[in-house]
PDB file of N, CA and C in Angstrom:
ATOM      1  N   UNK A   1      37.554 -21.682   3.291  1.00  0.00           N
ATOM      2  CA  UNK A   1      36.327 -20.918   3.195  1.00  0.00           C
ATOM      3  C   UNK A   1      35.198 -21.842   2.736  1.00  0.00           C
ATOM      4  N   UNK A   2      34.183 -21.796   3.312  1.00  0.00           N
ATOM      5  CA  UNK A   2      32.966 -22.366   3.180  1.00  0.00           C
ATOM      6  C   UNK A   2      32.423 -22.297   1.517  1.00  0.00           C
ATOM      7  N   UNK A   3      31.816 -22.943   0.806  1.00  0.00           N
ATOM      8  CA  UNK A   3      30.748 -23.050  -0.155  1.00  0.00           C
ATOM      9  C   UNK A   3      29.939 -22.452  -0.378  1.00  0.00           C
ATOM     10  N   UNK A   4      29.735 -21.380  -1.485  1.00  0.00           N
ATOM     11  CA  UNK A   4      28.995 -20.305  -1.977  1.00  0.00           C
ATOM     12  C   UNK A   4      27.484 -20.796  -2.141  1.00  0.00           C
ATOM     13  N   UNK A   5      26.722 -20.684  -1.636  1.00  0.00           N
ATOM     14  CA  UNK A   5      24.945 -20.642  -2.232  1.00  0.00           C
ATOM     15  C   UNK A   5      24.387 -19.130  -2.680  1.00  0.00           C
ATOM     16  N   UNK A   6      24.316 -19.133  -4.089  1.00  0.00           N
ATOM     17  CA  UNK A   6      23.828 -18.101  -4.727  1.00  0.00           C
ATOM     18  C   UNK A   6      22.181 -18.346  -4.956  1.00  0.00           C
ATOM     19  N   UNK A   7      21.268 -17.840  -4.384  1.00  0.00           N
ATOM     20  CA  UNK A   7      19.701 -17.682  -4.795  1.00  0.00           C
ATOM     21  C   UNK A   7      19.395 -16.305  -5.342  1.00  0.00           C
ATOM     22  N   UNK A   8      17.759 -16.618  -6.165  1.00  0.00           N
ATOM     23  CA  UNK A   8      17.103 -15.730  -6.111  1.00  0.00           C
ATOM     24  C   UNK A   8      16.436 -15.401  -4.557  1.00  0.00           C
ATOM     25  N   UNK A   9      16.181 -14.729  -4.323  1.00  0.00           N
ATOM     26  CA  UNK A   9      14.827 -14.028  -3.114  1.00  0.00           C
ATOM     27  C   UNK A   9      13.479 -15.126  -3.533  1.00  0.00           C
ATOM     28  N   UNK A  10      13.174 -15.473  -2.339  1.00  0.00           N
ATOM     29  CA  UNK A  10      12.213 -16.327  -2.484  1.00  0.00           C
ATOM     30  C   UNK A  10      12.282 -17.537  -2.958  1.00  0.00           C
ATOM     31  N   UNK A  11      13.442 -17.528  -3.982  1.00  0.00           N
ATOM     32  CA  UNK A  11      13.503 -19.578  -4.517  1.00  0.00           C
ATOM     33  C   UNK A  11      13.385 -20.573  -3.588  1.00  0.00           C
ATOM     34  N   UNK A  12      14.225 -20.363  -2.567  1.00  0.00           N
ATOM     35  CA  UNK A  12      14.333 -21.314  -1.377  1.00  0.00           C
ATOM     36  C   UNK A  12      13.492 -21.227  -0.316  1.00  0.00           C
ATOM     37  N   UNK A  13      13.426 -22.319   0.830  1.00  0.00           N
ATOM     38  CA  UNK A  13      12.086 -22.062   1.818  1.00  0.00           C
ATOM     39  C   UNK A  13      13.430 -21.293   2.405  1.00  0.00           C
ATOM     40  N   UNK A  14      12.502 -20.978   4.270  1.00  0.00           N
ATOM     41  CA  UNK A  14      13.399 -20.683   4.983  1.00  0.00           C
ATOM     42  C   UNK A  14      14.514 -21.247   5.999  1.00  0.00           C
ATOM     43  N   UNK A  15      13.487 -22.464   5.714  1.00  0.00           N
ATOM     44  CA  UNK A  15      14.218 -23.603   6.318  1.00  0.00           C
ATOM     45  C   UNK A  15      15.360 -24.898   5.498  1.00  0.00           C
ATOM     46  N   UNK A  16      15.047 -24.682   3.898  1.00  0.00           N
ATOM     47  CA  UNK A  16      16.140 -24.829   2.847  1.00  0.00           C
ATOM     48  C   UNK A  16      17.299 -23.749   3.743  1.00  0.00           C
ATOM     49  N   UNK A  17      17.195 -22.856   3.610  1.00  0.00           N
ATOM     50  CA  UNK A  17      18.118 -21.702   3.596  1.00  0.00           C
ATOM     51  C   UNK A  17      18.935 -22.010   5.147  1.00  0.00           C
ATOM     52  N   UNK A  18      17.957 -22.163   6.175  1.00  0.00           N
ATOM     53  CA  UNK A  18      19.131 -22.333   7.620  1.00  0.00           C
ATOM     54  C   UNK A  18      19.664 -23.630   7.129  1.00  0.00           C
ATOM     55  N   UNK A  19      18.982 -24.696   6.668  1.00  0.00           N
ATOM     56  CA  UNK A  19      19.897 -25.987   6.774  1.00  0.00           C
ATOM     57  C   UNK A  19      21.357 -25.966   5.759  1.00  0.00           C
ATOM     58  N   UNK A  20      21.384 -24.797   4.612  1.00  0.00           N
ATOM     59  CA  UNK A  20      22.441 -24.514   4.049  1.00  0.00           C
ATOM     60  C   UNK A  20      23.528 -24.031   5.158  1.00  0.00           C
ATOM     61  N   UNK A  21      23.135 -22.838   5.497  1.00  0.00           N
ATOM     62  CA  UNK A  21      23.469 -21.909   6.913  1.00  0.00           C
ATOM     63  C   UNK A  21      24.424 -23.273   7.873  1.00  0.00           C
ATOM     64  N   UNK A  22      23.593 -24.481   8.572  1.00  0.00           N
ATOM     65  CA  UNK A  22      23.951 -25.040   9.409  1.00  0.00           C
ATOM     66  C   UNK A  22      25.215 -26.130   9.024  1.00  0.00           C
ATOM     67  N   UNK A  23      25.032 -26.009   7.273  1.00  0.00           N
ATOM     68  CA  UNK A  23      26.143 -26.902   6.915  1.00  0.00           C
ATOM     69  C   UNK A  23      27.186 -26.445   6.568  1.00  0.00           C
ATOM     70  N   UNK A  24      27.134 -25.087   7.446  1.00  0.00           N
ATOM     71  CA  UNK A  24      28.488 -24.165   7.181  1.00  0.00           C
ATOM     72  C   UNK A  24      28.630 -23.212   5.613  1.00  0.00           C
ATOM     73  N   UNK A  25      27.395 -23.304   4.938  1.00  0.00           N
ATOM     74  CA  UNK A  25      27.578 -22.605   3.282  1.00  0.00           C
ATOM     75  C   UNK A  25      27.125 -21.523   4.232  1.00  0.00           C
ATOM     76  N   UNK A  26      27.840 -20.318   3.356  1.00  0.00           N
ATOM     77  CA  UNK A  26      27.516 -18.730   3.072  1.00  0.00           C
ATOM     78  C   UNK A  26      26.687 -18.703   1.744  1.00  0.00           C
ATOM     79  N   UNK A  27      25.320 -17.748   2.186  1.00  0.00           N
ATOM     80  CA  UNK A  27      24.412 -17.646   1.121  1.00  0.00           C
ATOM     81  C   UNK A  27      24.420 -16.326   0.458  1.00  0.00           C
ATOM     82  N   UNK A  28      24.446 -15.973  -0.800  1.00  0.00           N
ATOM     83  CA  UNK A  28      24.293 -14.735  -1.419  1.00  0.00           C
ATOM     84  C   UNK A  28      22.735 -14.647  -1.984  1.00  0.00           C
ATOM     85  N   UNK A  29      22.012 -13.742  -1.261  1.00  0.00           N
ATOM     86  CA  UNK A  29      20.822 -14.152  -1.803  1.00  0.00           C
ATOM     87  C   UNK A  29      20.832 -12.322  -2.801  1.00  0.00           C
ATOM     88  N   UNK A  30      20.130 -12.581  -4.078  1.00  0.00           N
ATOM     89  CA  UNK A  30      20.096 -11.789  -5.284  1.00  0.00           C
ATOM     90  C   UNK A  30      18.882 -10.829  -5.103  1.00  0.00           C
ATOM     91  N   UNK A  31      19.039  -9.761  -4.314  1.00  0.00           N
ATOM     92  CA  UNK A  31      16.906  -9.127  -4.366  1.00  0.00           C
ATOM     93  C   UNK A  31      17.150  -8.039  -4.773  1.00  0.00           C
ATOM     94  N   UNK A  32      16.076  -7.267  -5.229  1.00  0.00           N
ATOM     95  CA  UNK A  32      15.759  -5.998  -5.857  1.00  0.00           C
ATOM     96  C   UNK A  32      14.895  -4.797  -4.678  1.00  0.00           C
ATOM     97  N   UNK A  33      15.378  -4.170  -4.542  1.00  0.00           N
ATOM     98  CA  UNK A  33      14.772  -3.201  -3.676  1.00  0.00           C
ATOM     99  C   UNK A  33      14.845  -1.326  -4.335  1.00  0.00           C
ATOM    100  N   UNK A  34      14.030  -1.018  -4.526  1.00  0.00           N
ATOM    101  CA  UNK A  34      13.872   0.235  -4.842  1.00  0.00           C
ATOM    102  C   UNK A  34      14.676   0.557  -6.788  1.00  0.00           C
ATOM    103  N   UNK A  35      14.159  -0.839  -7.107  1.00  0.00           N
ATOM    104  CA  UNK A  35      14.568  -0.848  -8.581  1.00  0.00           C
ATOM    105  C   UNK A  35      16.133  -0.799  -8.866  1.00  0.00           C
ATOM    106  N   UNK A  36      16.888  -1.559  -7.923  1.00  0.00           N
ATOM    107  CA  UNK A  36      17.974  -1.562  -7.864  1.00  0.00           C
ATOM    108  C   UNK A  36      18.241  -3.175  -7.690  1.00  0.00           C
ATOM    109  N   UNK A  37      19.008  -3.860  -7.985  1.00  0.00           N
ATOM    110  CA  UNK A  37      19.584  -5.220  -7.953  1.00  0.00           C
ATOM    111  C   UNK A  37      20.958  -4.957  -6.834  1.00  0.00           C
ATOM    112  N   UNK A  38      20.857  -6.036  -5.325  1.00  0.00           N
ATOM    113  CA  UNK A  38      21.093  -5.881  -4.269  1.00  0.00           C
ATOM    114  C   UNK A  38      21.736  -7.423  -3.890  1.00  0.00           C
ATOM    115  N   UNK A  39      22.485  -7.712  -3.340  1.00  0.00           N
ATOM    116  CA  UNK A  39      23.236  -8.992  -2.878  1.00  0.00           C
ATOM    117  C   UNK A  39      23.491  -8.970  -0.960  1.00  0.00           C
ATOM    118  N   UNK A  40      22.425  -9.981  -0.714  1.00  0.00           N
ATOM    119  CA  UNK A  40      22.078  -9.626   1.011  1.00  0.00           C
ATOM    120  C   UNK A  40      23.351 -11.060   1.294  1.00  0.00           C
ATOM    121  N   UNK A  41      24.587 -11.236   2.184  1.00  0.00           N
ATOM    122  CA  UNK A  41      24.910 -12.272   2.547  1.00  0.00           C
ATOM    123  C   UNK A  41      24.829 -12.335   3.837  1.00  0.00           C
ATOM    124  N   UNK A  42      24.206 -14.132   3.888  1.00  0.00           N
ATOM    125  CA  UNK A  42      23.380 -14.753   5.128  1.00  0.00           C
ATOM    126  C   UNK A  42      24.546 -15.815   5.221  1.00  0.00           C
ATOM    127  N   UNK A  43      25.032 -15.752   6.741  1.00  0.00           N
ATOM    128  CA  UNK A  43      26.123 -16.445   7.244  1.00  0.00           C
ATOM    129  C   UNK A  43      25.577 -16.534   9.170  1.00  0.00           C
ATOM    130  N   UNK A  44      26.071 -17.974   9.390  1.00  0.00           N
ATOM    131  CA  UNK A  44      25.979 -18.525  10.682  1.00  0.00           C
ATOM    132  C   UNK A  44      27.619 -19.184  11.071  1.00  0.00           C
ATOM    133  N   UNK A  45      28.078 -18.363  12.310  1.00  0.00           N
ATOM    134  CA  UNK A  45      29.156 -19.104  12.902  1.00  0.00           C
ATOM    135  C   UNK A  45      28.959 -20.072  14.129  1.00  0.00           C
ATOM    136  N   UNK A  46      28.159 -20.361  14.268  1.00  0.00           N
ATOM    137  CA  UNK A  46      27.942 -21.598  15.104  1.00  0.00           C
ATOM    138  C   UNK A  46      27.289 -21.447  16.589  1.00  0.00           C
ATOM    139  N   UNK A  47      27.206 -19.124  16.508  1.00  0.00           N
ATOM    140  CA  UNK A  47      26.401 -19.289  17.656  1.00  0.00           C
ATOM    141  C   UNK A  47      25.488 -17.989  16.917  1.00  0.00           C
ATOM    142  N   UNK A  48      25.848 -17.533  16.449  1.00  0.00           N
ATOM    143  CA  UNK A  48      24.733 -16.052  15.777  1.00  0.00           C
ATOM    144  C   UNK A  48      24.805 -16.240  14.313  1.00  0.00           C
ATOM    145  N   UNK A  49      23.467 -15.617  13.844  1.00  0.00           N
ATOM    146  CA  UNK A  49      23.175 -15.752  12.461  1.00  0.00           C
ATOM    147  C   UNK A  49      23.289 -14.106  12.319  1.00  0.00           C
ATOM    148  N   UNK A  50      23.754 -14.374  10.837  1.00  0.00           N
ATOM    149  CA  UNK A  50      24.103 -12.529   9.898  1.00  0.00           C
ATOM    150  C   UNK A  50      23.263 -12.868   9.169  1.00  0.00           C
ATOM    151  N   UNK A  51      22.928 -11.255   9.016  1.00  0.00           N
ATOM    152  CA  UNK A  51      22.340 -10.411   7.473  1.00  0.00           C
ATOM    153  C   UNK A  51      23.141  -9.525   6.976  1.00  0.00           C
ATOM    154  N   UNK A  52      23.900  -9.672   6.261  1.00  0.00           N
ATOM    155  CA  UNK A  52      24.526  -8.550   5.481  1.00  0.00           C
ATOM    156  C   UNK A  52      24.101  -7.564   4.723  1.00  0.00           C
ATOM    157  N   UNK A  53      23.485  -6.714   4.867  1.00  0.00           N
ATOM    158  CA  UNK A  53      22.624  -6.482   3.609  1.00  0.00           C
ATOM    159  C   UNK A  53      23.536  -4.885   3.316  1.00  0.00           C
ATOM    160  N   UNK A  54      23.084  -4.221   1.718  1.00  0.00           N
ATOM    161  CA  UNK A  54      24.610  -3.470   1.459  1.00  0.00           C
ATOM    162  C   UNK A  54      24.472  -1.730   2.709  1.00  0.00           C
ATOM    163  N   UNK A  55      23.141  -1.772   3.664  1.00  0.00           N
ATOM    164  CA  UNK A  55      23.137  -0.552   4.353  1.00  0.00           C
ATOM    165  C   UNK A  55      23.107  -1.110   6.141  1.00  0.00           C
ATOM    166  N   UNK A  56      23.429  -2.004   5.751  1.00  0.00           N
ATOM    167  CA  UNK A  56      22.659  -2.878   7.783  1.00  0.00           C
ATOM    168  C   UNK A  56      23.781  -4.602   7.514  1.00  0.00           C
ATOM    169  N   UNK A  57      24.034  -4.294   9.050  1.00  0.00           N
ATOM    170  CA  UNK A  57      24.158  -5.911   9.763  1.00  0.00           C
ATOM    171  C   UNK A  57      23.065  -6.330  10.793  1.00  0.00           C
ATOM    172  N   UNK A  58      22.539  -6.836  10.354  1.00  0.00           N
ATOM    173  CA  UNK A  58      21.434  -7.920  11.361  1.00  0.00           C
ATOM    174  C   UNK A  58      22.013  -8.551  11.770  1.00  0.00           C
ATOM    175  N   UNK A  59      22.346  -9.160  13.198  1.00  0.00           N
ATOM    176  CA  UNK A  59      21.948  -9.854  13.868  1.00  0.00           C
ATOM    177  C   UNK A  59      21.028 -10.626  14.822  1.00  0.00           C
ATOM    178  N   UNK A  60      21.178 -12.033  14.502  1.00  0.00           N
ATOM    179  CA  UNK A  60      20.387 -13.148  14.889  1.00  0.00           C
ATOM    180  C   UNK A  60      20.802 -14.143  16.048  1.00  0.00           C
ATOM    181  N   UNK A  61      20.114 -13.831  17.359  1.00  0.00           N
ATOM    182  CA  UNK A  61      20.471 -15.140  18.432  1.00  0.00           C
ATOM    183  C   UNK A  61      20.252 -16.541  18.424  1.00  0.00           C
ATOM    184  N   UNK A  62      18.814 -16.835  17.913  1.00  0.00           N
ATOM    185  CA  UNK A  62      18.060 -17.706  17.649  1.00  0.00           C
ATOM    186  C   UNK A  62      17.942 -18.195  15.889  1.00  0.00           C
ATOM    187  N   UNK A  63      17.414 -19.551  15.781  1.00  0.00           N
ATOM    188  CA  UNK A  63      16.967 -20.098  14.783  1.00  0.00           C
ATOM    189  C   UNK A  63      15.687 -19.452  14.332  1.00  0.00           C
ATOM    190  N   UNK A  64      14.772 -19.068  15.471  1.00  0.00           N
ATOM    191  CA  UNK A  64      13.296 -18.477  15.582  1.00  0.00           C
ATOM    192  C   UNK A  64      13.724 -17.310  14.784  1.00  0.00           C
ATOM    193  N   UNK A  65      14.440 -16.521  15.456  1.00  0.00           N
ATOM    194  CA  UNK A  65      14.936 -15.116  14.956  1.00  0.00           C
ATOM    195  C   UNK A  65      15.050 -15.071  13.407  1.00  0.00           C
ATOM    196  N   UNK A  66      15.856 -15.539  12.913  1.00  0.00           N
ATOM    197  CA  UNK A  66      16.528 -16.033  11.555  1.00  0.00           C
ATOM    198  C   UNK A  66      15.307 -16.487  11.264  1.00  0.00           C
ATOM    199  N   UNK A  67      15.043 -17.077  11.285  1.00  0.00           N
ATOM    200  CA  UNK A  67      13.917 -17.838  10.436  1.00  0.00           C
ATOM    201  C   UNK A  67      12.872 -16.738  10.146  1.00  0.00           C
ATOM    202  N   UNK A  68      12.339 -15.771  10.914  1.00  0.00           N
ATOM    203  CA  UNK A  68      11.181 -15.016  11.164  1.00  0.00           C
ATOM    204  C   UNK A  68      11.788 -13.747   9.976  1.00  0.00           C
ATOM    205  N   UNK A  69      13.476 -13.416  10.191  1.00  0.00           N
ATOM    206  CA  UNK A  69      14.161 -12.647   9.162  1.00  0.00           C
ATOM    207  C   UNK A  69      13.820 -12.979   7.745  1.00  0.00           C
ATOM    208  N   UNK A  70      14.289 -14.245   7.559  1.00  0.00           N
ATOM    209  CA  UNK A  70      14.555 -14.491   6.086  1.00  0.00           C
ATOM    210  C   UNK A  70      12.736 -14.441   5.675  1.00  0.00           C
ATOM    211  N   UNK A  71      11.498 -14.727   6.590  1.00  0.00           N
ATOM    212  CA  UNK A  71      10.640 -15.136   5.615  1.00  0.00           C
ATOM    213  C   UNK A  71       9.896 -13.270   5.315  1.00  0.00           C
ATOM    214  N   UNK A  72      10.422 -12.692   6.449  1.00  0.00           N
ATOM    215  CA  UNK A  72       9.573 -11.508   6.716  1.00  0.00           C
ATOM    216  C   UNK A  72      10.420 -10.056   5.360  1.00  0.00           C
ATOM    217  N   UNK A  73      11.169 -10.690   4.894  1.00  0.00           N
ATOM    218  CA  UNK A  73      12.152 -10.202   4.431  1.00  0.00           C
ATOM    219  C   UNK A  73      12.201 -10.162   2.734  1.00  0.00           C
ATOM    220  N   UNK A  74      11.550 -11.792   2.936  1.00  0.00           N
ATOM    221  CA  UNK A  74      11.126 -11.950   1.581  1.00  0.00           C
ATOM    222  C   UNK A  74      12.675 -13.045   0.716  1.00  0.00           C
ATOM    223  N   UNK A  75      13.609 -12.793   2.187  1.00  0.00           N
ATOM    224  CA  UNK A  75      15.119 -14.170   1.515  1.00  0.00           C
ATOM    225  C   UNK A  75      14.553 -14.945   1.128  1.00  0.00           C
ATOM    226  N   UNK A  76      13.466 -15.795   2.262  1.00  0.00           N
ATOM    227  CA  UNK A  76      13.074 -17.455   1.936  1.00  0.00           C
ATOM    228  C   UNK A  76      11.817 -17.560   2.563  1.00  0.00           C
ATOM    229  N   UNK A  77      10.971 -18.367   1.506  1.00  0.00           N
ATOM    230  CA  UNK A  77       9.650 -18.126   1.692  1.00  0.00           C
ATOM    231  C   UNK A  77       9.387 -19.481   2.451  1.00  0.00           C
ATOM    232  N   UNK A  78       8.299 -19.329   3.376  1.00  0.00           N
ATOM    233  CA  UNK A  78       7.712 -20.036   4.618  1.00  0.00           C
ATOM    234  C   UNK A  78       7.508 -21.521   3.388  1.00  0.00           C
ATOM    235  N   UNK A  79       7.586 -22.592   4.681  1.00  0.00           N
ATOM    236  CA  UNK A  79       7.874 -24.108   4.178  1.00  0.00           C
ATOM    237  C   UNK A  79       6.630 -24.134   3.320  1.00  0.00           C
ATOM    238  N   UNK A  80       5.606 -24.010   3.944  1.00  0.00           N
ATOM    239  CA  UNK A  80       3.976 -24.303   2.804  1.00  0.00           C
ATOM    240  C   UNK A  80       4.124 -23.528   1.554  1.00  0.00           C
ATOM    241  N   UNK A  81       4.567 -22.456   1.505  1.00  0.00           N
ATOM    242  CA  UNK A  81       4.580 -21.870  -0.250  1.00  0.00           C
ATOM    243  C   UNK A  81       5.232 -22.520  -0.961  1.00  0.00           C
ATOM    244  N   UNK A  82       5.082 -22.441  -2.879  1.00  0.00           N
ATOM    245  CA  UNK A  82       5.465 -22.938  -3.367  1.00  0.00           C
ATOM    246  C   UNK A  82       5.339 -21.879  -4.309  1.00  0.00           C
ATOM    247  N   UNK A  83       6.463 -21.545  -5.525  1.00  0.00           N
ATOM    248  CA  UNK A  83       6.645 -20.728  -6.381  1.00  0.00           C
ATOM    249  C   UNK A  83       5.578 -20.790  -7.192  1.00  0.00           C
ATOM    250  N   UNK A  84       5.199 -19.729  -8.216  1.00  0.00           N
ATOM    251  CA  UNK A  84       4.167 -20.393  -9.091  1.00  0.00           C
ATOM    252  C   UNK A  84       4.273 -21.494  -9.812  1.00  0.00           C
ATOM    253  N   UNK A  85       3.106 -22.435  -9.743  1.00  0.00           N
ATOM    254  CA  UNK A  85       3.621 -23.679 -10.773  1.00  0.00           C
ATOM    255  C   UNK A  85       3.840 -24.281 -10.604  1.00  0.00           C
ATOM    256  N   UNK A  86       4.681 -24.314  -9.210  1.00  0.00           N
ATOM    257  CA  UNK A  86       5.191 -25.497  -8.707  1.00  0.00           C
ATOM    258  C   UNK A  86       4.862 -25.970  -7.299  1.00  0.00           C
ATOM    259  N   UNK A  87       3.562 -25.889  -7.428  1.00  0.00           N
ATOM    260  CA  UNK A  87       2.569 -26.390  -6.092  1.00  0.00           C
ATOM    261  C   UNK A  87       2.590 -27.960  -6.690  1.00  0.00           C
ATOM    262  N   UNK A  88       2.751 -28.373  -5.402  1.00  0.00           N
ATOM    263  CA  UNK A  88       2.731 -30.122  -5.745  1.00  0.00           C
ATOM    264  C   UNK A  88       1.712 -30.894  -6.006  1.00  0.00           C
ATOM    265  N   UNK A  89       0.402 -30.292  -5.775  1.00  0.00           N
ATOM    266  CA  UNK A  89      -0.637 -30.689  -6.225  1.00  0.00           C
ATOM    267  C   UNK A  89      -1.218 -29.954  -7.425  1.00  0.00           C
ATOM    268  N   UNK A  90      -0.378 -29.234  -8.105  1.00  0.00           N
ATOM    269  CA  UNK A  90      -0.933 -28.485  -9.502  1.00  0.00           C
ATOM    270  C   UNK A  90      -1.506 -30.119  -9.984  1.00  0.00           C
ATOM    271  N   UNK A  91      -2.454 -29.699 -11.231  1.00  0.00           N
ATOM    272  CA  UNK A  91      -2.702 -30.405 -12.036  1.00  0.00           C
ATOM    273  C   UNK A  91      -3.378 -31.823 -11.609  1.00  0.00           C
ATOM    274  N   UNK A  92      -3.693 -32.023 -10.736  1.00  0.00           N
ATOM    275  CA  UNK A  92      -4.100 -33.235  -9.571  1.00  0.00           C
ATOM    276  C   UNK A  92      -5.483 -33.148  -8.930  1.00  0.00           C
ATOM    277  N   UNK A  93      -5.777 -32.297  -9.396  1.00  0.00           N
ATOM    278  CA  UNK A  93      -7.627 -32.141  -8.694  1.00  0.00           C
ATOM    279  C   UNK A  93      -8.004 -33.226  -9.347  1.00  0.00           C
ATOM    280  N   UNK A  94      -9.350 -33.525  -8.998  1.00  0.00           N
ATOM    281  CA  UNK A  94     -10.030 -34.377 -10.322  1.00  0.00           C
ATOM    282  C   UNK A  94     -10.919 -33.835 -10.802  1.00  0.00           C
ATOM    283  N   UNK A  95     -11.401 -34.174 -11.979  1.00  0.00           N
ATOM    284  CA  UNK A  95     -12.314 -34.018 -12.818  1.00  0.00           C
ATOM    285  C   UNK A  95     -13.932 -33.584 -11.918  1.00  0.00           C
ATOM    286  N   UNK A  96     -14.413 -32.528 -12.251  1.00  0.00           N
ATOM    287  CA  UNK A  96     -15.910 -32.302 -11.633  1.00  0.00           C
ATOM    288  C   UNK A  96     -16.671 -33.300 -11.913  1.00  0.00           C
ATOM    289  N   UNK A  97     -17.204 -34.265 -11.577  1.00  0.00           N
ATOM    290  CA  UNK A  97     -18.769 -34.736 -11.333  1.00  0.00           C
ATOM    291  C   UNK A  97     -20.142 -34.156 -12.379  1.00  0.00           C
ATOM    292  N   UNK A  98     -20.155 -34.823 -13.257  1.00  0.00           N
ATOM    293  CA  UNK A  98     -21.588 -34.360 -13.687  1.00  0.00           C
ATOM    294  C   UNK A  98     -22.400 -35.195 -12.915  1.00  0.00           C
ATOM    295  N   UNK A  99     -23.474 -34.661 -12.588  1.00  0.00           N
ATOM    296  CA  UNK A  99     -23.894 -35.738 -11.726  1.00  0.00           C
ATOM    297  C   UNK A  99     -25.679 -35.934 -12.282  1.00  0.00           C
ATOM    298  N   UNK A 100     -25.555 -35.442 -13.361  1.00  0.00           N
ATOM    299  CA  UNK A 100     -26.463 -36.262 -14.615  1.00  0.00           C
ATOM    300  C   UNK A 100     -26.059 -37.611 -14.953  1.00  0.00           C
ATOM    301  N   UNK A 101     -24.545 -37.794 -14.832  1.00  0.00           N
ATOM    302  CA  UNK A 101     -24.219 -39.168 -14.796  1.00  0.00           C
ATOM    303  C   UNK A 101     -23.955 -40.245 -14.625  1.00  0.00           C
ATOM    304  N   UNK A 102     -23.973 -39.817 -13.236  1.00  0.00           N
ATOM    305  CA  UNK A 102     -23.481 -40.648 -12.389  1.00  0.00           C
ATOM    306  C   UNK A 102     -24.681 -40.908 -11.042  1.00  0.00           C
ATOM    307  N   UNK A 103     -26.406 -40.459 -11.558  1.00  0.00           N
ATOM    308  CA  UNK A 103     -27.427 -41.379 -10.792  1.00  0.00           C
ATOM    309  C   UNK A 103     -27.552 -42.349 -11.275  1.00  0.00           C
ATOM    310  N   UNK A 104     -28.153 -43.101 -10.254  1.00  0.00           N
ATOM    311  CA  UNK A 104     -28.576 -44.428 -10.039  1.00  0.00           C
ATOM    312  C   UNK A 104     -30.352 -44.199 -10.731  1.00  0.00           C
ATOM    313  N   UNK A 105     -29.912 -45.029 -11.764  1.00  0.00           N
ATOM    314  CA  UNK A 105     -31.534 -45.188 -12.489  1.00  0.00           C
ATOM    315  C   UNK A 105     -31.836 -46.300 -12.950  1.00  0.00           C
ATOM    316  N   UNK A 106     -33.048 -46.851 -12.038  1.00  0.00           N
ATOM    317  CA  UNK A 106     -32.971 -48.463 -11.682  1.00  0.00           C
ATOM    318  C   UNK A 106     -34.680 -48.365 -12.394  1.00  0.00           C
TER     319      UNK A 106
END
């Protein structure tokens, strides 16, 4: 049996999440829906992708498919987001310009 990946909803991109998928791990992803705590498992056998979720089986033909699932879904959030905080350019702006100080006074 394949290698467990346990997430929160949203920790991972969606494309973290298929490349788990493609290396043969089964994912348990952890979400909350209607104030209830819920365990969706996301599994690929080498030609269709699953959603398990505890009222529905999804099925997936495509990578497109899957991919469009997990982000629309809220499993795994699209490659450009970043959790709070942990945007890679936090903290990296620069400093504003006074620009009282920086004329040229000749």
């Amino acid at each position: 049996m394949s290698e467990r990946l346990v997430v929160e909803a949203g920790d991972k991109t969606a494309e973290e999440l298929l490349t788990a998928l493609h290396d043969g791990r089964r994912i348990i992803v952890q979400t909350e829906f209607l104030d209830a705590d819920h365990e969706v498992v996301l599994r690929y056998d080498g030609e269709i992708y699953y959603c398990d979720t505890p009222t529905r089986l999804h099925k997936h033909d495509s990578v497109g498919e899957m991919r469009t699932c997990l982000t629309n879904r809220g499993y795994g959030r699209p490659a450009e987001e970043h959790p709070a905080g942990d945007s890679p350019d936090a903290g990296d702006e620069p400093a504003p310009v006074d620009s009282d100080t920086n004329s040229a006074e000749e």
